[in-house]
N, C-alpha and C. Protein backbone atom coordinates (compact mmCIF):
# COMPACT_ATOMS: atom_id res chain seq x y z
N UNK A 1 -13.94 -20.88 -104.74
CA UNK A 1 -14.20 -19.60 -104.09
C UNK A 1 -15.71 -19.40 -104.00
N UNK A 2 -16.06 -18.95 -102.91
CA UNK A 2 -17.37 -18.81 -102.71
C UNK A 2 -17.76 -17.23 -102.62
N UNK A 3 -18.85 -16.57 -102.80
CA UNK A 3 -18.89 -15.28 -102.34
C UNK A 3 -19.80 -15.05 -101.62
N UNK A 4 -20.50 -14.13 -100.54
CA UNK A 4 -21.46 -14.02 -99.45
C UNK A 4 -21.57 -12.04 -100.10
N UNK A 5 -22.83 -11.89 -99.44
CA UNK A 5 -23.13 -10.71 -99.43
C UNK A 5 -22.94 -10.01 -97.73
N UNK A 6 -22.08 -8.86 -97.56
CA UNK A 6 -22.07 -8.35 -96.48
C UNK A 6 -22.79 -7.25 -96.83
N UNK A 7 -23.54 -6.46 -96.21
CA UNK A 7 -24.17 -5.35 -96.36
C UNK A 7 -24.32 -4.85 -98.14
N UNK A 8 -23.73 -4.45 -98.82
CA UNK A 8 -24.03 -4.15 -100.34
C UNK A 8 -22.84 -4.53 -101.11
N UNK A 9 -21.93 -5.18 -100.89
CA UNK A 9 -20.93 -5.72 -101.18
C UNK A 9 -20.63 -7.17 -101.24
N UNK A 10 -20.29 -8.00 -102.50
CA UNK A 10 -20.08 -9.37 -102.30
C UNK A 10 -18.39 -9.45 -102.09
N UNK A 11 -18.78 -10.37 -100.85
CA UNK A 11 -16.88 -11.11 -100.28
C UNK A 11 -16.93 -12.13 -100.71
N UNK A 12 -15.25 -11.79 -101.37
CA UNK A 12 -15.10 -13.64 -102.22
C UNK A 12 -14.59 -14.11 -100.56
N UNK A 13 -14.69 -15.17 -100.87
CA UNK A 13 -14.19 -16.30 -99.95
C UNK A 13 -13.77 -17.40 -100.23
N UNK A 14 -12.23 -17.57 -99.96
CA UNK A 14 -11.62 -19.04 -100.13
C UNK A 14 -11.64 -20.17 -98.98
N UNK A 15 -11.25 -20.62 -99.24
CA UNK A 15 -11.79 -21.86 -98.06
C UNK A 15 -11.16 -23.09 -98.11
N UNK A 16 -9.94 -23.22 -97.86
CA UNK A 16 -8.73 -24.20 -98.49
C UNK A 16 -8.60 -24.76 -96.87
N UNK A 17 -7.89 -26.17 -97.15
CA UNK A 17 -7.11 -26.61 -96.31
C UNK A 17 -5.19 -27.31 -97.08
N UNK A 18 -4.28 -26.50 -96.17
CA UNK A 18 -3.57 -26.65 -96.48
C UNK A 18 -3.10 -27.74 -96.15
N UNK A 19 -2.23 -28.56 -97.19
CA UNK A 19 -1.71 -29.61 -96.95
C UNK A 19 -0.43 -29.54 -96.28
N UNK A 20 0.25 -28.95 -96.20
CA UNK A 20 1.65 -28.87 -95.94
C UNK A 20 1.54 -28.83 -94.00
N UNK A 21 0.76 -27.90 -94.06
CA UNK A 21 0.67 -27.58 -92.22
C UNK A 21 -0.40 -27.93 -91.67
N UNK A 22 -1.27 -28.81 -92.33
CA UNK A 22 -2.61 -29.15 -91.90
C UNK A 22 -3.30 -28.12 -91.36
N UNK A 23 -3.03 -27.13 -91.22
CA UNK A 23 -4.03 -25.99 -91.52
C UNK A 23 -5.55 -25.43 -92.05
N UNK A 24 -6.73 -24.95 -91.39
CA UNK A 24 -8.00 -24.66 -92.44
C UNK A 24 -7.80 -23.25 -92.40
N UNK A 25 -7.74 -22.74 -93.77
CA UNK A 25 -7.52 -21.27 -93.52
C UNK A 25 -8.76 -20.67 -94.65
N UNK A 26 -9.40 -19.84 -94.04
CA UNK A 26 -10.63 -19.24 -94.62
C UNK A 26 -10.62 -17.66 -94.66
N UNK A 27 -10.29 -17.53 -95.71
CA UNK A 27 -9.66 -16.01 -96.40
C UNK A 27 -10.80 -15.46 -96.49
N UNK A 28 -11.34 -13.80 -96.29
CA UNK A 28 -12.35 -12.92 -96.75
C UNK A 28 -11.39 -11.80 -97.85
N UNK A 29 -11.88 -11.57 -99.15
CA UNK A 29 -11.39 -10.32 -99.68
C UNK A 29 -12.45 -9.64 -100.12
N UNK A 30 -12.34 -8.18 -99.58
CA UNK A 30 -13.35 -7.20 -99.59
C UNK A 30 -13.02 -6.21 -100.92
N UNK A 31 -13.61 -6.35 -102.10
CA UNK A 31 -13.88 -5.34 -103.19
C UNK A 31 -13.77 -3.78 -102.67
N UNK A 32 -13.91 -3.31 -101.30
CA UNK A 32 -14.39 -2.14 -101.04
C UNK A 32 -13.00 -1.47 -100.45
N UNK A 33 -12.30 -2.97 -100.10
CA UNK A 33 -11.48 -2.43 -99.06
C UNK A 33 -9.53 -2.11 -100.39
N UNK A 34 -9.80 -2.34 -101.56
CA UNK A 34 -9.12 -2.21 -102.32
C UNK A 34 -7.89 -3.02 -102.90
N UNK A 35 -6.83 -3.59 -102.15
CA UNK A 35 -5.91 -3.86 -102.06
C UNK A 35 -5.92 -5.11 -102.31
N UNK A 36 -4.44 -5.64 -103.17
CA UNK A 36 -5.05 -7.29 -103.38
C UNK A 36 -4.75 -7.98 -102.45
N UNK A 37 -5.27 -9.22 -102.72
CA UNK A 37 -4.80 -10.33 -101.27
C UNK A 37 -5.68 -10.51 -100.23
N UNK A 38 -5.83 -11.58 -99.68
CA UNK A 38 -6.93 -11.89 -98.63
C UNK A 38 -6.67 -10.43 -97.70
N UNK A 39 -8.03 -9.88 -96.96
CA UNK A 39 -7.79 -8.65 -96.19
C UNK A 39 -7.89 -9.33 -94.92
N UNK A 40 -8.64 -10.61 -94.63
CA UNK A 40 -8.78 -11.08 -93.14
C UNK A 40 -8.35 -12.47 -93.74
N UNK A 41 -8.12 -12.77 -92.78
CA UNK A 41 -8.71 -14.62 -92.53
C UNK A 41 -8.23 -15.06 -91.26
N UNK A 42 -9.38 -16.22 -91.67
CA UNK A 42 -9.29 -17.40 -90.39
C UNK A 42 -8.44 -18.38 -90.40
N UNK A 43 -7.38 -18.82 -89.45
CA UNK A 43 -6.64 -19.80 -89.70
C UNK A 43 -6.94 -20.95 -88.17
N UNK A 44 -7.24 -21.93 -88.72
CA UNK A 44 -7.80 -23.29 -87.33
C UNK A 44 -6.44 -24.06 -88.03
N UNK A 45 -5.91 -24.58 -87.01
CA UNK A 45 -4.62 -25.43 -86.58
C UNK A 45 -4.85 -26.73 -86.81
N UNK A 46 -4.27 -27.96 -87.77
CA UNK A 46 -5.26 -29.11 -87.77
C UNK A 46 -5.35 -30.10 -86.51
N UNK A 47 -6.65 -29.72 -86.18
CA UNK A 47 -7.29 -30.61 -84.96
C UNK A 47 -7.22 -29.92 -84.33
N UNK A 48 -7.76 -28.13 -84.60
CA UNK A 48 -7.80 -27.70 -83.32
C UNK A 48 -9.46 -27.09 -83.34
N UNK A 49 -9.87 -26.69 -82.16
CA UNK A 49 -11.43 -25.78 -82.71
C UNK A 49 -11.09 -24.96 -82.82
N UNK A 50 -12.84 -23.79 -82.47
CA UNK A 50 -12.87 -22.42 -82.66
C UNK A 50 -11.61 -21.64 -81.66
N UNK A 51 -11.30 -22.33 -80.32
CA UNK A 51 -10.84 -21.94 -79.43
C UNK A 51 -9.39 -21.75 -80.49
N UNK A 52 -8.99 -22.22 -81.09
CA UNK A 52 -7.93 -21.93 -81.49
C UNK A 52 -7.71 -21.61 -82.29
N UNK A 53 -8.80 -20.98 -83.18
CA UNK A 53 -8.66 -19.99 -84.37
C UNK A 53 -7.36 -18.88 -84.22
N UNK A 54 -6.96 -18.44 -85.41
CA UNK A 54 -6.17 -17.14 -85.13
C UNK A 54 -6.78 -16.25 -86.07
N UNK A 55 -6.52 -14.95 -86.22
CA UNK A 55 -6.92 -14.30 -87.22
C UNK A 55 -6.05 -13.53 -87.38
N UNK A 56 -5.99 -13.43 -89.08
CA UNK A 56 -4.51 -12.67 -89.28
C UNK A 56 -5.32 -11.31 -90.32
N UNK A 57 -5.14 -10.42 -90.08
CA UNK A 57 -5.08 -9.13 -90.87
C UNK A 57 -3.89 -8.72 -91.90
N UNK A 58 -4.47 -8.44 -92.97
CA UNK A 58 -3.01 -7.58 -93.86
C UNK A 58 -2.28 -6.83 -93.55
N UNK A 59 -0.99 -6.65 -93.66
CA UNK A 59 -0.64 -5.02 -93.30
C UNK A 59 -0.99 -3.92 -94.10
N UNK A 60 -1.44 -4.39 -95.34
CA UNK A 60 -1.43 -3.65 -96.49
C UNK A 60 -3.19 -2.89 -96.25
N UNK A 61 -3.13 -3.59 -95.18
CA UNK A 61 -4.98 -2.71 -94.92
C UNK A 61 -4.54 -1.75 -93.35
N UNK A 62 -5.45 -0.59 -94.07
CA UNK A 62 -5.33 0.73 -92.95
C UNK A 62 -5.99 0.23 -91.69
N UNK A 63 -7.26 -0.31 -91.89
CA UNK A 63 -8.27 -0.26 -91.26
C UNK A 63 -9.35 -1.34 -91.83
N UNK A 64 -10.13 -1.70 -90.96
CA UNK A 64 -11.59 -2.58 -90.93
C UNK A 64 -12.29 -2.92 -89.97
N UNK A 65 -13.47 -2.23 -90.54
CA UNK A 65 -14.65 -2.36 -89.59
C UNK A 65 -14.85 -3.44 -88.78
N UNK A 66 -15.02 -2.38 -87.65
CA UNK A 66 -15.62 -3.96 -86.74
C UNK A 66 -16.66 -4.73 -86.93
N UNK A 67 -17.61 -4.31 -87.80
CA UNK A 67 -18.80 -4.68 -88.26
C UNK A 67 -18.34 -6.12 -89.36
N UNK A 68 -17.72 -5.48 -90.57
CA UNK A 68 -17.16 -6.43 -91.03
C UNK A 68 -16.00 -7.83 -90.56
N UNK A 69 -15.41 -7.20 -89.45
CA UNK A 69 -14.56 -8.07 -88.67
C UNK A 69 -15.65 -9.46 -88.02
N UNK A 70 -16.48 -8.90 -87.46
CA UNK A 70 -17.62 -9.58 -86.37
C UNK A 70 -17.99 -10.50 -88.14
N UNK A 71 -18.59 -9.80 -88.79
CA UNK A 71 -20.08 -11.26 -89.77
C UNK A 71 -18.26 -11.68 -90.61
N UNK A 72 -17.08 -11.39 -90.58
CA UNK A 72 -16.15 -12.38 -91.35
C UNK A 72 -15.73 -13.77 -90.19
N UNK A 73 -15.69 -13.49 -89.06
CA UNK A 73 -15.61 -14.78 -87.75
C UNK A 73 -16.72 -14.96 -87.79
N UNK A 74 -18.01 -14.76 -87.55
CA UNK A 74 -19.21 -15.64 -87.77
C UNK A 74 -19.22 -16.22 -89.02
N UNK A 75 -19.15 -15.79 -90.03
CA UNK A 75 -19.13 -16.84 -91.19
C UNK A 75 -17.79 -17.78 -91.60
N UNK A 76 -17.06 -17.31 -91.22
CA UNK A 76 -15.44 -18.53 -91.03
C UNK A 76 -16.28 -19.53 -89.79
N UNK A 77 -16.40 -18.93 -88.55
CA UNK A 77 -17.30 -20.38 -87.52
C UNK A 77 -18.23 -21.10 -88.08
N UNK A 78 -18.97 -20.77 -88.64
CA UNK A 78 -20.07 -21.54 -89.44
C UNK A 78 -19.71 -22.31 -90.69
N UNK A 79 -18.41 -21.93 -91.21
CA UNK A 79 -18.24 -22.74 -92.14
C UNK A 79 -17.32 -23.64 -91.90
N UNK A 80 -16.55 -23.24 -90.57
CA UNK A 80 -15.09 -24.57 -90.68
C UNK A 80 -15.83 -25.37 -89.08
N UNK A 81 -17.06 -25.19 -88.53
CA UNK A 81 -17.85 -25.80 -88.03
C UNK A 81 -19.32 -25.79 -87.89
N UNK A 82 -20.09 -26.29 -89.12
CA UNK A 82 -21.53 -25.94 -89.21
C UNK A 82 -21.89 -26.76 -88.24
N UNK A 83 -23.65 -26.53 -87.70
CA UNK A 83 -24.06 -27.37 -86.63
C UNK A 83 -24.33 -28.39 -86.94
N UNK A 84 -24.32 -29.16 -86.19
CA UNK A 84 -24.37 -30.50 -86.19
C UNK A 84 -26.43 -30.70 -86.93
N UNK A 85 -26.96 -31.57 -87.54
CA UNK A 85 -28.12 -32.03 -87.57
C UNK A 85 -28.42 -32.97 -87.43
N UNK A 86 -29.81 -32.78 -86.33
CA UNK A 86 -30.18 -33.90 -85.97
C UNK A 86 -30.64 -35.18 -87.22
């Protein structure tokens, strides 16, 4: 588990690939937002790209910022495809 700072709050972040469905699924859980259990994540299809991300929300969450929505897909893109270096 990794954690990132969003605005004044650290998000844990898991970052698994499942074996069963070949799946990369990259979970955000927000301390702020209360409830247990990943509140977002990213799920990429194995062998698929960004184009085929899905993103699944809890039901168990009322609401989340779009703010937080936007830097949790920028940091799932950057991590299940960093740029290439020259």
């Amino acid at each position: 588990m990794r954690k990132r700072t969003f605005g004044d709050r650290e998000i844990a972040i898991v970052d698994v690939d499942d074996a069963s469905s070949g799946e990369h699924i990259i979970e955000f859980h927000d301390p702020a937002i209360g409830s247990a259990g990943a509140h977002l994540a990213v799920v990429i299809p194995e062998g698929g790209d960004w184009g085929d991300a899905l993103v699944s929300v809890s039901p168990r969450v009322n609401e989340i910022s779009a703010a937080f929505v936007t830097w949790s897909l920028e940091t799932a893109r950057a991590m299940a495809f960093p740029p290439a270096t020259p």
